[in-house]
Protein backbone atom coordinates (compact mmCIF):
# COMPACT_ATOMS: atom_id res chain seq x y z
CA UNK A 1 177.19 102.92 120.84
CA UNK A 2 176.61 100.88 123.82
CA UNK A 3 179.36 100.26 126.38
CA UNK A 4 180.04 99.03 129.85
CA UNK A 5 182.39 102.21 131.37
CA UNK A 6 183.49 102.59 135.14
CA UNK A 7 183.94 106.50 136.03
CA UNK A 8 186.51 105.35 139.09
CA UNK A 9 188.23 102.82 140.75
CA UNK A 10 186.01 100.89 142.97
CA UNK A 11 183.48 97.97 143.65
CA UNK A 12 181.52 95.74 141.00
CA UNK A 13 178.80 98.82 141.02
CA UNK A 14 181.15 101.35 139.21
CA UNK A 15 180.23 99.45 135.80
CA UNK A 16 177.55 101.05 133.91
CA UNK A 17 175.95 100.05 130.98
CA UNK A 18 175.59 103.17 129.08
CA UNK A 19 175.77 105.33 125.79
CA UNK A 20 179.43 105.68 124.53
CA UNK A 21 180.84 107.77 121.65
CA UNK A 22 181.93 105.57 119.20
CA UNK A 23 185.67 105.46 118.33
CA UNK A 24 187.21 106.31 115.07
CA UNK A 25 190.55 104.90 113.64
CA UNK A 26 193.00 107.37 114.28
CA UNK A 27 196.21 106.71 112.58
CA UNK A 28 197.32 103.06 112.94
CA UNK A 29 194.68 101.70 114.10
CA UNK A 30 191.34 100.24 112.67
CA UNK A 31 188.12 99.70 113.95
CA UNK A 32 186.49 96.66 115.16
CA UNK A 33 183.22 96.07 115.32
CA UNK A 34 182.77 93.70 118.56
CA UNK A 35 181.48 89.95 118.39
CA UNK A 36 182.79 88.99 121.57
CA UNK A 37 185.08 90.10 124.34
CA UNK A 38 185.77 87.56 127.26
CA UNK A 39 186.44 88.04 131.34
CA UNK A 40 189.75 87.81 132.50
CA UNK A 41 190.77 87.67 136.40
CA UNK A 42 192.50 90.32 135.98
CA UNK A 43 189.98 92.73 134.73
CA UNK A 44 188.80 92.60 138.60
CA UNK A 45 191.82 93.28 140.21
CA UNK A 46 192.48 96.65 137.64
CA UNK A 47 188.90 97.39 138.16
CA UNK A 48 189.59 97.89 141.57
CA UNK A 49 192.33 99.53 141.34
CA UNK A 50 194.95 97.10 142.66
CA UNK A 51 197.32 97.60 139.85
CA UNK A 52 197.10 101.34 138.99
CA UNK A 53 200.72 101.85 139.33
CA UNK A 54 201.14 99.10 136.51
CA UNK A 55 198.05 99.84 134.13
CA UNK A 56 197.16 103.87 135.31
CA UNK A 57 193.61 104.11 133.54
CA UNK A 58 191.94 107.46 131.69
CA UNK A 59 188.26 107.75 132.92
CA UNK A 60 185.83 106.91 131.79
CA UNK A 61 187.38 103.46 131.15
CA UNK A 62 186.00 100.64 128.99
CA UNK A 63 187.85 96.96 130.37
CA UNK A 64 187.80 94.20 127.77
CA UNK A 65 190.84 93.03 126.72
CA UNK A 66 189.87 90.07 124.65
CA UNK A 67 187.97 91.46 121.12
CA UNK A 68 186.78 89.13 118.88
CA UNK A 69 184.92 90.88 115.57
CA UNK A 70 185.32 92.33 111.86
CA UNK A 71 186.89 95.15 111.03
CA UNK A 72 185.24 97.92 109.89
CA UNK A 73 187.21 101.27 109.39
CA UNK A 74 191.42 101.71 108.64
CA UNK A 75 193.02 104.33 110.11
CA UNK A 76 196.20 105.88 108.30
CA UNK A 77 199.55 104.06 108.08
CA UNK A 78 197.49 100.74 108.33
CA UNK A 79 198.22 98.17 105.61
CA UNK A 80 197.16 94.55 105.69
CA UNK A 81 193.69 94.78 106.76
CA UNK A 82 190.47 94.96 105.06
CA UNK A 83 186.74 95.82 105.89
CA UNK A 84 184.73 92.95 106.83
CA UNK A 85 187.79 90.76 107.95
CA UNK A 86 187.27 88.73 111.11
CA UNK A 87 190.00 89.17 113.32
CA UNK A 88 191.45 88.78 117.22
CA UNK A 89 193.50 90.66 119.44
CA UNK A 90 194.97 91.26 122.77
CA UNK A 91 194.58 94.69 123.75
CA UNK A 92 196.96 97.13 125.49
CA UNK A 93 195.89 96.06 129.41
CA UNK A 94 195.07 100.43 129.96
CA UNK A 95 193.38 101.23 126.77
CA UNK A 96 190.18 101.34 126.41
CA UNK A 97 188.75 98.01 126.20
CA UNK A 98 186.56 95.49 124.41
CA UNK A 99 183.14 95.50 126.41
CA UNK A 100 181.41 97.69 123.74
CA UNK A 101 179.63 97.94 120.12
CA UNK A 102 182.90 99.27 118.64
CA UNK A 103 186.63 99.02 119.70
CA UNK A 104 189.07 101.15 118.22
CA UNK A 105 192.61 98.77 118.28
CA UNK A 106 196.19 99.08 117.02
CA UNK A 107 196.88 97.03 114.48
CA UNK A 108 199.87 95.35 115.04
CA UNK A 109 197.97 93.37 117.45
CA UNK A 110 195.76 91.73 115.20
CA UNK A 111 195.47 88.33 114.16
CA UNK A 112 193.09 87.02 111.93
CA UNK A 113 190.43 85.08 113.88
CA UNK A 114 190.41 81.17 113.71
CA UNK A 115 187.39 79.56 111.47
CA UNK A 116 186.94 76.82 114.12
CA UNK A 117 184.71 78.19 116.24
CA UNK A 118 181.78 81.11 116.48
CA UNK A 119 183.43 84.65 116.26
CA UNK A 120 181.98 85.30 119.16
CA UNK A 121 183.87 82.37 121.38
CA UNK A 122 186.61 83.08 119.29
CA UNK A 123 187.44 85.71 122.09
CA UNK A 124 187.92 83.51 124.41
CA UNK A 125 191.20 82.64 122.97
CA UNK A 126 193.82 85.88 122.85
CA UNK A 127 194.65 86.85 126.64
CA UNK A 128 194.46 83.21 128.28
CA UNK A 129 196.24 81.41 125.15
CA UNK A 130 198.98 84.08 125.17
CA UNK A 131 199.67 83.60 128.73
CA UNK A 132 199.75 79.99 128.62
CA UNK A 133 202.09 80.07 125.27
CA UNK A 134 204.58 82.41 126.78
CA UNK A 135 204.72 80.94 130.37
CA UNK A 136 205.88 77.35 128.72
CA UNK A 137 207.29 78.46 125.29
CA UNK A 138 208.73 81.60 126.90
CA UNK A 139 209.63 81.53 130.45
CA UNK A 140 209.97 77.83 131.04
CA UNK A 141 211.53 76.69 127.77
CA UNK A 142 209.57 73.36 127.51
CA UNK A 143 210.81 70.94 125.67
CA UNK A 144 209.59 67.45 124.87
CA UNK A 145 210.47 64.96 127.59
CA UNK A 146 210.11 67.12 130.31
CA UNK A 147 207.58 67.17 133.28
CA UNK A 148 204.88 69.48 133.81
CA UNK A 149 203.10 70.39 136.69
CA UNK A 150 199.57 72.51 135.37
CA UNK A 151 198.22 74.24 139.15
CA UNK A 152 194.84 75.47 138.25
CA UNK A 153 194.35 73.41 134.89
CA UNK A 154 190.50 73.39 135.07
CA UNK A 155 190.77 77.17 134.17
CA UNK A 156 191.07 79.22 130.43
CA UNK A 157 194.73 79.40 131.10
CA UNK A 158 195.28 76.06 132.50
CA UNK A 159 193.35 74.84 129.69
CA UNK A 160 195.27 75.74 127.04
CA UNK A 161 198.58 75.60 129.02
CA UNK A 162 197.69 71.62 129.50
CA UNK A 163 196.83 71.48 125.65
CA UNK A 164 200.47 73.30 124.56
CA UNK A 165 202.60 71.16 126.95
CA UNK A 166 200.93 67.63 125.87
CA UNK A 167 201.51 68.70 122.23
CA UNK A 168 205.10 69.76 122.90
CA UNK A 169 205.80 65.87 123.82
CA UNK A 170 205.35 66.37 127.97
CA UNK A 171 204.59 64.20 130.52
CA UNK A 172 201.35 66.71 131.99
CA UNK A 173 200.09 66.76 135.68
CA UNK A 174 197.43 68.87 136.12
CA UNK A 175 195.41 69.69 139.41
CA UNK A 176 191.48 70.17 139.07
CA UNK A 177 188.21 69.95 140.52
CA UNK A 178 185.74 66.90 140.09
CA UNK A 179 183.85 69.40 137.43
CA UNK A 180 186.62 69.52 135.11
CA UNK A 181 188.64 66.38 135.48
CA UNK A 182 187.02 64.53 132.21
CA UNK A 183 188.15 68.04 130.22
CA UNK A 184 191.59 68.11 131.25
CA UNK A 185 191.69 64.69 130.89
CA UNK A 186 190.69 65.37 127.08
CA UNK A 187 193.15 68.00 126.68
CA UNK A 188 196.11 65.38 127.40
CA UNK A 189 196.92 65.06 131.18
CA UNK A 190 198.44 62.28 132.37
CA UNK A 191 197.83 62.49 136.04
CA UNK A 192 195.16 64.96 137.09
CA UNK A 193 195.01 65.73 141.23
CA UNK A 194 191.71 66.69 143.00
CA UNK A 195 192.92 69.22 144.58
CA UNK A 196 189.69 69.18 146.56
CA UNK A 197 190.91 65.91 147.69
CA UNK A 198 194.72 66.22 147.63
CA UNK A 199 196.60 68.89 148.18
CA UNK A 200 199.19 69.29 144.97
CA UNK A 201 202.13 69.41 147.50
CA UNK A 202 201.88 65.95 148.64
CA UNK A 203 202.50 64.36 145.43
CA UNK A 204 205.87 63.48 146.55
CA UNK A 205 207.21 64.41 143.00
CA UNK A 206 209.02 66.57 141.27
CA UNK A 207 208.53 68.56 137.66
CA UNK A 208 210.88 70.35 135.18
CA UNK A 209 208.28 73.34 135.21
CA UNK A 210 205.84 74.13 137.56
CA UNK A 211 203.14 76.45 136.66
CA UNK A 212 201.22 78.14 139.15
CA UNK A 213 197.89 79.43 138.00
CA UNK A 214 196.20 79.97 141.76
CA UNK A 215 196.31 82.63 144.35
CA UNK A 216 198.34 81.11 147.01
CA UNK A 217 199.67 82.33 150.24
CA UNK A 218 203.56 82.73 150.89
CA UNK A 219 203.92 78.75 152.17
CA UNK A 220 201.82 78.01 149.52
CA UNK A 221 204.03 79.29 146.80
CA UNK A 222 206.98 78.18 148.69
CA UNK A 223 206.02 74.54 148.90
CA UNK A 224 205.08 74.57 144.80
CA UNK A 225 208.51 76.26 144.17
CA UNK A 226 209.90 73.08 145.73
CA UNK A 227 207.70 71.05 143.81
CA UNK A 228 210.34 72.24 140.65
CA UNK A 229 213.48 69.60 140.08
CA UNK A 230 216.91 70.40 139.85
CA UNK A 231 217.62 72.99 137.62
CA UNK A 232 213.73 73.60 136.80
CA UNK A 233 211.86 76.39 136.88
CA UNK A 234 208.50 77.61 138.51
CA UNK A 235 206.35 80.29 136.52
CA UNK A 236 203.71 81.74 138.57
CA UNK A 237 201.12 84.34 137.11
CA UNK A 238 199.46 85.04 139.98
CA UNK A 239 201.72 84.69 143.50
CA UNK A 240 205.59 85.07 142.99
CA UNK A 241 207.58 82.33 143.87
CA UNK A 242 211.62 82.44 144.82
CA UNK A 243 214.88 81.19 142.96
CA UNK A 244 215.88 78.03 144.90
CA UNK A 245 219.69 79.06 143.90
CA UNK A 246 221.10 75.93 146.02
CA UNK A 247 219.34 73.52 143.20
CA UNK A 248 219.04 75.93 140.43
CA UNK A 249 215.24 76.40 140.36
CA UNK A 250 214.64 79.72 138.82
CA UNK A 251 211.07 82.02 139.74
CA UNK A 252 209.15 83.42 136.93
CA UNK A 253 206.65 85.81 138.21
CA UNK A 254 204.59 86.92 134.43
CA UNK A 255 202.53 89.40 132.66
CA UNK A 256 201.09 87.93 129.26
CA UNK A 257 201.48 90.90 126.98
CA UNK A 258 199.92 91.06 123.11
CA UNK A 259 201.90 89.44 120.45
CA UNK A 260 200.12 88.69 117.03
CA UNK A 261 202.46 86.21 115.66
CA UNK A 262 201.71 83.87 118.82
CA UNK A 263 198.30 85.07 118.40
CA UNK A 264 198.19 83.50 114.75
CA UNK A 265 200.16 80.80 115.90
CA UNK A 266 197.63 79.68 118.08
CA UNK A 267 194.75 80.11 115.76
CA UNK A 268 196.46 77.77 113.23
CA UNK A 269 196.55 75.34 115.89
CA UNK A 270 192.73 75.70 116.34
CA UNK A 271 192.07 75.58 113.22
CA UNK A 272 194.07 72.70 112.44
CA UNK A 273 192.26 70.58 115.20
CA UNK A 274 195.64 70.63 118.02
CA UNK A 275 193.87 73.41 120.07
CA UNK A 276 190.19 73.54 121.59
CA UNK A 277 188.86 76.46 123.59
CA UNK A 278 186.09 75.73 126.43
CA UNK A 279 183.58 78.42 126.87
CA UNK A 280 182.04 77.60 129.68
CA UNK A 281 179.26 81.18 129.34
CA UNK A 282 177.63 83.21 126.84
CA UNK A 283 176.29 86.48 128.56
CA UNK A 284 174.84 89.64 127.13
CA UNK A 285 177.69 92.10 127.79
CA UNK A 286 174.92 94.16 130.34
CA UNK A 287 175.74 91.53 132.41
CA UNK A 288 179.56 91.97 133.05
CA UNK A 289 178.98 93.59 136.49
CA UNK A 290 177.23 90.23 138.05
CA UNK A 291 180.14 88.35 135.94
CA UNK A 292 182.57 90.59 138.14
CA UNK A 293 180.48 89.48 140.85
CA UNK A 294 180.39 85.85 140.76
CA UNK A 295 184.09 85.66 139.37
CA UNK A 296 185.04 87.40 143.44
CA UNK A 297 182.65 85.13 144.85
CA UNK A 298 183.99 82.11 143.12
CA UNK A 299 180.30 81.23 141.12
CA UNK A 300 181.53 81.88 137.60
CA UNK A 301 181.01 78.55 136.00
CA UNK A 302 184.78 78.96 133.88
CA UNK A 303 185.36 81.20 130.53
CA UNK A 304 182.87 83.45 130.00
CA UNK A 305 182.12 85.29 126.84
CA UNK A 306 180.09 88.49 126.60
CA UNK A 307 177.69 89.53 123.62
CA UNK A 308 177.21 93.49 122.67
């Protein structure tokens, strides 16, 4: 099969698109054949090597979390799944990935994919809608009533993390650029902040959760972890944040990690009309290296979805 590999840790030029041996289900696992994986952030950052302590790769490594595509062999143990079934997942963050013909995946991970959208964009949905779900279900502990502050809402994560809270009964701020105000708008934000105009920490309010979705520095994070109320709390995926003991604000620094039962949740929710994905790309998946590229440099256009 055809793959996208990296030999070693290093710059956007250690992806290769190249001839791959094609996996076979080995016991508990099956087989997908790929329709779509997507680009995550953080499929830079273990690229380079940034987080080798946390996800320690085997070489040569395929990256691709998100897999979107039918399955077509069963490994031993597996029940539950058939041949020809579409399905999603969230892989394991070290395994090898997505951005290939054929992916070989556990199968406890599986969800079956929504019938809302192309199978294809379909992956655009596991790795960003997990992390939003478990940063407000999760971590935060939303509940209807309360305020959220959305940092970074114009993005796959903030996207569905604006989405969730509105649905849940919240009052939504979200911060965005002038490109993706009228979409966040859409998804059910009150108050949206150009944060090309504004900067969030001069909104002079406070939120029950906070959710930081940015890089930021150390005053940065500081300033958005005062942004939290009294006895709120501030989830960051990105830059971690302190507890504010003297008002009860607790930190949340996350990792999203695979669950298929959110997974399914939040395909019933697409296909029921209460959850909408934005793919902002379609790209042939010999392109992921200039994706890596313009991600760094800030030119990716928002969620993009590659094509074996």
């Amino acid at each position: 099969m055809k793959a996208v590999r990296y030999h070693a840790h290093g710059d956007s030029d250690v992806l290769a698109y190249e001839d791959a041996e094609r996996p076979v289900a080995g016991p508990g696992q099956v087989v997908v054949k790929v329709a779509g994986t997507s680009f995550n952030p953080v499929d830079v950052a273990i690229r380079a090597g940034y987080l080798q302590q946390v996800f320690p790769l085997s070489f040569p490594h395929i990256p691709g979390v998100d897999v979107a595509g039918t399955v077509t062999e069963i490994g031993e143990g597996v029940t539950g799944q058939r041949t020809g079934e579409p399905v999603v997942a969230f892989l394991p963050m070290n395994a090898p990935g997505a951005a290939a013909e054929y992916v070989a995946v556990p199968a406890g991970v599986l969800a079956a994919a929504p019938r809302a959208v192309d199978l294809a964009d379909a992956a655009a949905l596991p790795a960003a809608g997990l992390t939003a779900w478990q940063a407000l279900v999760e971590h935060a502990g939303l509940q209807p009533g309360q305020s959220v502050l959305v940092n970074g809402a114009g993005g796959a994560v903030g996207g569905y993390a604006v989405q969730l809270a509105a649905r849940t009964g919240a009052a939504v701020t979200a911060t965005a650029s002038p490109r993706s105000v009228e979409r966040v708008r859409s998804y059910g934000a009150q108050t949206i902040i150009d944060y090309t105009l504004t900067p969030v920490t001069e909104t002079g309010e406070r939120f029950d959760v906070v959710l930081n979705l940015v890089t930021t520095s150390a005053e940065e994070t500081e300033a958005l972890v005062g942004l939290a109320a009294d006895g709120g709390v501030f989830v960051s995926t990105t830059t971690p944040g302190r507890d504010d003991a003297a008002r009860g604000v607790r930190a949340v620094r996350m990792f999203a990690r695979s669950d298929a039962a959110q997974l399914a949740e939040l395909v019933n929710r697409m296909d029921a009309g209460a959850l909408a994905i934005d793919v902002a790309a379609r790209r042939p998946l010999a392109d992921l290296a200039a994706v890596h590229d313009e991600a760094v440099t800030g030119r990716l256009p928002g969620k993009t979805v590659l094509i074996p």
